[in-house]
N, C-alpha and C. Protein backbone atom coordinates (compact mmCIF):
# COMPACT_ATOMS: atom_id res chain seq x y z
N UNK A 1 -15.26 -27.62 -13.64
CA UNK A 1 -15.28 -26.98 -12.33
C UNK A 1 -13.91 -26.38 -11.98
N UNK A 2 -12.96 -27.12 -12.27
CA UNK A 2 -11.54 -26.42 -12.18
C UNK A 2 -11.24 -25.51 -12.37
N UNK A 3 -11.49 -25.18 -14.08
CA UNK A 3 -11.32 -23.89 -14.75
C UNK A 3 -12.07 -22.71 -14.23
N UNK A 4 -13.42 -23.27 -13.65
CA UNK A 4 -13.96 -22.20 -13.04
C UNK A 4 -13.47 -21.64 -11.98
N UNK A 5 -13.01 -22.13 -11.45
CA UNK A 5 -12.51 -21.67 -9.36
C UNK A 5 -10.83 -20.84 -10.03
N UNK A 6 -10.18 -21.75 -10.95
CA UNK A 6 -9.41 -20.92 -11.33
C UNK A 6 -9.51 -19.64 -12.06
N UNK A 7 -10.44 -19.59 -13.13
CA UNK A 7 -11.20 -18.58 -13.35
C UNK A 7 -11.37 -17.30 -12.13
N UNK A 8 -12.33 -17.30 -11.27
CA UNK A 8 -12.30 -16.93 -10.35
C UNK A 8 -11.06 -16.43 -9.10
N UNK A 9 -10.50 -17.20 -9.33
CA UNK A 9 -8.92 -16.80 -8.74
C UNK A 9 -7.88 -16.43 -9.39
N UNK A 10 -7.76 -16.10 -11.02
CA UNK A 10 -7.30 -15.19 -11.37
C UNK A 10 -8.15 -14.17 -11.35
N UNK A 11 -9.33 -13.48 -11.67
CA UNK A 11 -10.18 -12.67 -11.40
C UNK A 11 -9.56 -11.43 -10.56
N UNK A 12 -10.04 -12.44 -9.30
CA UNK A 12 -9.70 -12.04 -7.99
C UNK A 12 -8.54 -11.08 -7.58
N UNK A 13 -7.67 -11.93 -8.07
CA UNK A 13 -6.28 -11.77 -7.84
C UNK A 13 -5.93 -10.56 -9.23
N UNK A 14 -6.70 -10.53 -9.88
CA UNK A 14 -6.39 -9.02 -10.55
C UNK A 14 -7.40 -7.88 -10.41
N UNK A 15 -8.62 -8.36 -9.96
CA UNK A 15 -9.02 -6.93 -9.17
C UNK A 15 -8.52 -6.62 -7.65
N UNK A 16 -7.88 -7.23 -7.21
CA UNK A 16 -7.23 -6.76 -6.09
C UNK A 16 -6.07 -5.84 -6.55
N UNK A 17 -4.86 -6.52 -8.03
CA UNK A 17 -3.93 -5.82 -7.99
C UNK A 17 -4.42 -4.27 -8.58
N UNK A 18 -5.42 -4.74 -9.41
CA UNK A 18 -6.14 -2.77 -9.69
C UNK A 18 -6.79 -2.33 -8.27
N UNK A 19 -7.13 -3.22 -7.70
CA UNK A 19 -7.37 -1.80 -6.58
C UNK A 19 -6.35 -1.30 -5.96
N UNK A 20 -5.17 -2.01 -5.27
CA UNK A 20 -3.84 -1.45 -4.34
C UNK A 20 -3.36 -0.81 -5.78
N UNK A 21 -3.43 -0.88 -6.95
CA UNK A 21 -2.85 0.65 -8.01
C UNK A 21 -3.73 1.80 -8.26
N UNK A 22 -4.80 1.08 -7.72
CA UNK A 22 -6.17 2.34 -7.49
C UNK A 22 -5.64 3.17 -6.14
N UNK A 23 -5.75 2.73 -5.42
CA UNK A 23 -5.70 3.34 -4.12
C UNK A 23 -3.79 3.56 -3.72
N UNK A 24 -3.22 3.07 -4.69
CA UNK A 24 -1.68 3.76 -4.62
C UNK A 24 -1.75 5.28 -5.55
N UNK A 25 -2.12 4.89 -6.47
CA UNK A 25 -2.41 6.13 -7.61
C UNK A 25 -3.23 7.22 -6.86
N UNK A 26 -4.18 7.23 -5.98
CA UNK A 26 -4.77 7.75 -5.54
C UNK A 26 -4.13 8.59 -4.00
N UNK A 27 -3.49 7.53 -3.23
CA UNK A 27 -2.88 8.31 -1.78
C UNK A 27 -1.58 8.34 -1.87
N UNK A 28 -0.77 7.40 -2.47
CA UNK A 28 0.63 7.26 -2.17
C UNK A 28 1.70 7.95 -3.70
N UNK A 29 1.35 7.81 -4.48
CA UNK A 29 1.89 8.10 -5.61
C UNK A 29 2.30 9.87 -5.88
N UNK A 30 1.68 10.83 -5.34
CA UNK A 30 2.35 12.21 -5.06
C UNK A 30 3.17 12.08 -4.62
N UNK A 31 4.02 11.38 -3.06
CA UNK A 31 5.01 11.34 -2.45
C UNK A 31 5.60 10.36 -2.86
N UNK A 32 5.33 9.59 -3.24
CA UNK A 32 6.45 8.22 -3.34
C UNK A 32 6.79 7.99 -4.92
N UNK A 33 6.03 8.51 -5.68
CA UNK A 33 6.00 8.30 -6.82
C UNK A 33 4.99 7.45 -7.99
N UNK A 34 4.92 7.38 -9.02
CA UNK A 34 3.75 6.43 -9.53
C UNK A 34 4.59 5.17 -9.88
N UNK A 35 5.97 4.94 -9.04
CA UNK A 35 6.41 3.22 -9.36
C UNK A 35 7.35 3.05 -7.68
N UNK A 36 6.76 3.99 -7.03
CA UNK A 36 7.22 4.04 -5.67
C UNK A 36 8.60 3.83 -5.12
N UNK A 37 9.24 4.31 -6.53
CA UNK A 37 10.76 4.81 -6.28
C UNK A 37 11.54 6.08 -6.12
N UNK A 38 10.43 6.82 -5.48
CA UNK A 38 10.86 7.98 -5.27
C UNK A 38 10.90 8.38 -3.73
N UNK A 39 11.67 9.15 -3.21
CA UNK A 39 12.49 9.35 -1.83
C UNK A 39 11.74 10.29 -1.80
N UNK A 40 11.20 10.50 -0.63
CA UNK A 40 9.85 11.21 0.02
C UNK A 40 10.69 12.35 0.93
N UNK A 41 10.71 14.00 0.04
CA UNK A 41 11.79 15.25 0.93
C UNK A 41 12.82 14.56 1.17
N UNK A 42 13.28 13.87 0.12
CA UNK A 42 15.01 13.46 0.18
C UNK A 42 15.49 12.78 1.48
N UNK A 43 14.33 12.40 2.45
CA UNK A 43 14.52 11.74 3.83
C UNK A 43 14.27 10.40 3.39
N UNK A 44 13.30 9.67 3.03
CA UNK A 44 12.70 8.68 3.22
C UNK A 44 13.10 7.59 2.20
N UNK A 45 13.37 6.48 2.68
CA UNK A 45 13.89 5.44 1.14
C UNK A 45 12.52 5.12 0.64
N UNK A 46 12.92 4.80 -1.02
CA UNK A 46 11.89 4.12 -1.35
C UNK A 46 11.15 3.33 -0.91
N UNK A 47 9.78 2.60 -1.14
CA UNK A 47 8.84 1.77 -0.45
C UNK A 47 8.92 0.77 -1.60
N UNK A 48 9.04 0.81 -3.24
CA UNK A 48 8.64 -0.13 -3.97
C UNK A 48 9.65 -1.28 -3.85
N UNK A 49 9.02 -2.49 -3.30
CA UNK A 49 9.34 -3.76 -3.24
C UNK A 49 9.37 -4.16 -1.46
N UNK A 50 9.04 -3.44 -0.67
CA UNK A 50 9.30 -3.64 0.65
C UNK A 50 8.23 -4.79 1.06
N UNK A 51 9.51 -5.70 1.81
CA UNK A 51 8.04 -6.83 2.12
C UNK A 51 6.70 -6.29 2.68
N UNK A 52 5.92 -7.31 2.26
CA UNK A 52 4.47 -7.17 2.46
C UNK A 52 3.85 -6.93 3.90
N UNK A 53 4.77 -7.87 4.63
CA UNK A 53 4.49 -7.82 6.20
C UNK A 53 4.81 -6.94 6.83
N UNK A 54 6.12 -6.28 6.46
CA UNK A 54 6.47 -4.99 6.96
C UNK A 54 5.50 -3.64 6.64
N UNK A 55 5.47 -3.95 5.12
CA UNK A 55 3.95 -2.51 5.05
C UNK A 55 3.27 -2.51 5.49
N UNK A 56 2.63 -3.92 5.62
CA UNK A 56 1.77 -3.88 6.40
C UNK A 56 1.55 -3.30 7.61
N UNK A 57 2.84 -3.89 8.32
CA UNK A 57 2.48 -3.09 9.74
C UNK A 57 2.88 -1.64 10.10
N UNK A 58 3.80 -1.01 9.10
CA UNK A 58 3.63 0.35 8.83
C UNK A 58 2.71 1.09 8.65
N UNK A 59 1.72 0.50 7.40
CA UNK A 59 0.30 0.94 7.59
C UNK A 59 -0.42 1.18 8.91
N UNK A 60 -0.68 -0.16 9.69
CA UNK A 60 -1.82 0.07 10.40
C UNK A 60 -0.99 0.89 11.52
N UNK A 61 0.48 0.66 11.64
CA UNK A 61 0.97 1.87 13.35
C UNK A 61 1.11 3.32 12.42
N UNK A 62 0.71 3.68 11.31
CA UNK A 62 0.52 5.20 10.73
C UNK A 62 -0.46 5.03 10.97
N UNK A 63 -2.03 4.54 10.68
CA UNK A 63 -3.07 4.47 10.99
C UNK A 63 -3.53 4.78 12.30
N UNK A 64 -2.73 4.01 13.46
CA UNK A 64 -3.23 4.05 15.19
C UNK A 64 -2.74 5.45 15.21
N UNK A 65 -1.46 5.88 14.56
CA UNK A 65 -1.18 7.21 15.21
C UNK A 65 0.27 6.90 15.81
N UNK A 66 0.55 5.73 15.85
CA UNK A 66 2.10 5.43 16.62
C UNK A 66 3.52 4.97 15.86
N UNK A 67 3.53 5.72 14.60
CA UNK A 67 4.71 5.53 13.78
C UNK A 67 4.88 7.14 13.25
N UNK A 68 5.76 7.27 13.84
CA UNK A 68 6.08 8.95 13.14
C UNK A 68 7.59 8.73 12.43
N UNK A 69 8.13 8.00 11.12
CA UNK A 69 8.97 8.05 10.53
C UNK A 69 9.18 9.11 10.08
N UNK A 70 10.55 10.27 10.21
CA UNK A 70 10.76 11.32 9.48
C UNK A 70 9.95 12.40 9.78
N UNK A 71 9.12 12.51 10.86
CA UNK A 71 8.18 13.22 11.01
C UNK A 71 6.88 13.43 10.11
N UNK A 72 6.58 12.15 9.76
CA UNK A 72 5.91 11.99 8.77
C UNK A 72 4.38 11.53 9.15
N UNK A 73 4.11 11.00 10.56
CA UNK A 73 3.44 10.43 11.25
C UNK A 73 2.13 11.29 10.57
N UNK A 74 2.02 12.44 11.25
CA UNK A 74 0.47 13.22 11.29
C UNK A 74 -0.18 12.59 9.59
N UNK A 75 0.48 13.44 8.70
CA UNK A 75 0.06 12.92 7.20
C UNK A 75 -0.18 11.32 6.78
N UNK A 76 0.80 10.18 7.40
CA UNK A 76 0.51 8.88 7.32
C UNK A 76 -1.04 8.46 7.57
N UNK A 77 -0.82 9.31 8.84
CA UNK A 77 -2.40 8.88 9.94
C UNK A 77 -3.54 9.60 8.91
N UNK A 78 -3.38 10.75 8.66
CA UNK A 78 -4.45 10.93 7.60
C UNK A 78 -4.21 10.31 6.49
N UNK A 79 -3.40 10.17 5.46
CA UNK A 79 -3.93 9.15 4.62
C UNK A 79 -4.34 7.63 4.54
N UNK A 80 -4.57 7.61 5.79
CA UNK A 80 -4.65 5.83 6.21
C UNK A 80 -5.95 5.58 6.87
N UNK A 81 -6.07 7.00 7.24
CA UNK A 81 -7.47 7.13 8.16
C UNK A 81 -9.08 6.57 7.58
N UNK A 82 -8.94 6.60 5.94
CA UNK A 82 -10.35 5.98 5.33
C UNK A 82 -9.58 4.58 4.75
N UNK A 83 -8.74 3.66 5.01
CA UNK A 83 -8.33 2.52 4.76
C UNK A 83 -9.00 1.24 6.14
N UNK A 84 -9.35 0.44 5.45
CA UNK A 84 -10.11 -0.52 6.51
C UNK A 84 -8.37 -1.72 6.66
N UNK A 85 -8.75 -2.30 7.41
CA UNK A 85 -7.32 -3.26 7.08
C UNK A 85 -7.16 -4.62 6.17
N UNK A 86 -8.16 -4.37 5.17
CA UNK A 86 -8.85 -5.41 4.30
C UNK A 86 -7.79 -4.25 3.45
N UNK A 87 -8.06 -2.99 2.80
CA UNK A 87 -7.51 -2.30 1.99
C UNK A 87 -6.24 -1.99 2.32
N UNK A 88 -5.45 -2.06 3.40
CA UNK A 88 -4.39 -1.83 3.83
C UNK A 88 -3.42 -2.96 3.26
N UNK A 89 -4.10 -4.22 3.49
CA UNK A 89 -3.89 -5.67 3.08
C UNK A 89 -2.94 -5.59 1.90
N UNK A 90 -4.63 -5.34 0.78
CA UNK A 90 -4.48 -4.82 -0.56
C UNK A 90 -3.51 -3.90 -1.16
N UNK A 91 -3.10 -2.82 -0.27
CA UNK A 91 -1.97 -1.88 -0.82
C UNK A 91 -0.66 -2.42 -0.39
N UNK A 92 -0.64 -3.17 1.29
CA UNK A 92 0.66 -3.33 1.28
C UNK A 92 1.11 -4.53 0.42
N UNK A 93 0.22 -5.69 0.05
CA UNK A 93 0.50 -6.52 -1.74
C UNK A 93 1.05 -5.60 -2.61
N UNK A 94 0.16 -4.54 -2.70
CA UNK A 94 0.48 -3.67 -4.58
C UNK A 94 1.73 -3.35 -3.98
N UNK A 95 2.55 -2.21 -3.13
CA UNK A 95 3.76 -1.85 -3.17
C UNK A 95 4.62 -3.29 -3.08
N UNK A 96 4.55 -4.16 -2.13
CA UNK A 96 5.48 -5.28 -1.97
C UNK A 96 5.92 -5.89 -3.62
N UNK A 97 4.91 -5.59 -4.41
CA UNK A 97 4.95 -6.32 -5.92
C UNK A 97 5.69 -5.05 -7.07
N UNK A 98 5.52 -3.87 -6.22
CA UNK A 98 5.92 -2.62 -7.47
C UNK A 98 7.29 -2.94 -7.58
């Protein structure tokens, strides 16, 4: 029974990290880069390694519409706009780990 639940929780814990590289590869990786060390119009510091809690809540105030870093706000809010905060979760893990 052990092996199983652990089983299961490595699983887990690696289809989550393919999805936040799914859904980084997919919204964030043009601007930030595909290892998210790249400076977004030479304004913006990198994101790869930023705590988790902090993306997090970057995410969801680009999402409401009430974080305009760099003037960056409008585009945040649309790429955040089809993210539930289950997937937001999930991405701000994948960058916190890049």
């Amino acid at each position: 029974m052990k092996k199983f639940v652990l089983t299961i929780l490595i699983t887990g814990a690696t289809l989550m990290a393919a999805d936040g590289a799914a859904m980084f590869q997919d919204q964030c990786a043009i601007c930030h880069g595909v290892d998210g060390k790249k400076m977004t119009l030479n304004e913006t510091r990198p994101i790869a390694g930023l705590d988790k809690t902090a993306m997090l809540s970057y995410l969801k105030a680009y999402k409401a519409g009430i974080l305009n870093k760099n003037g960056m706000g409008n585009l945040m809010k649309a790429q955040m706009a089809g993210y539930s905060d289950a997937d937001m979760e999930v991405l701000a893990a994948y960058v916190s780990g890049l």
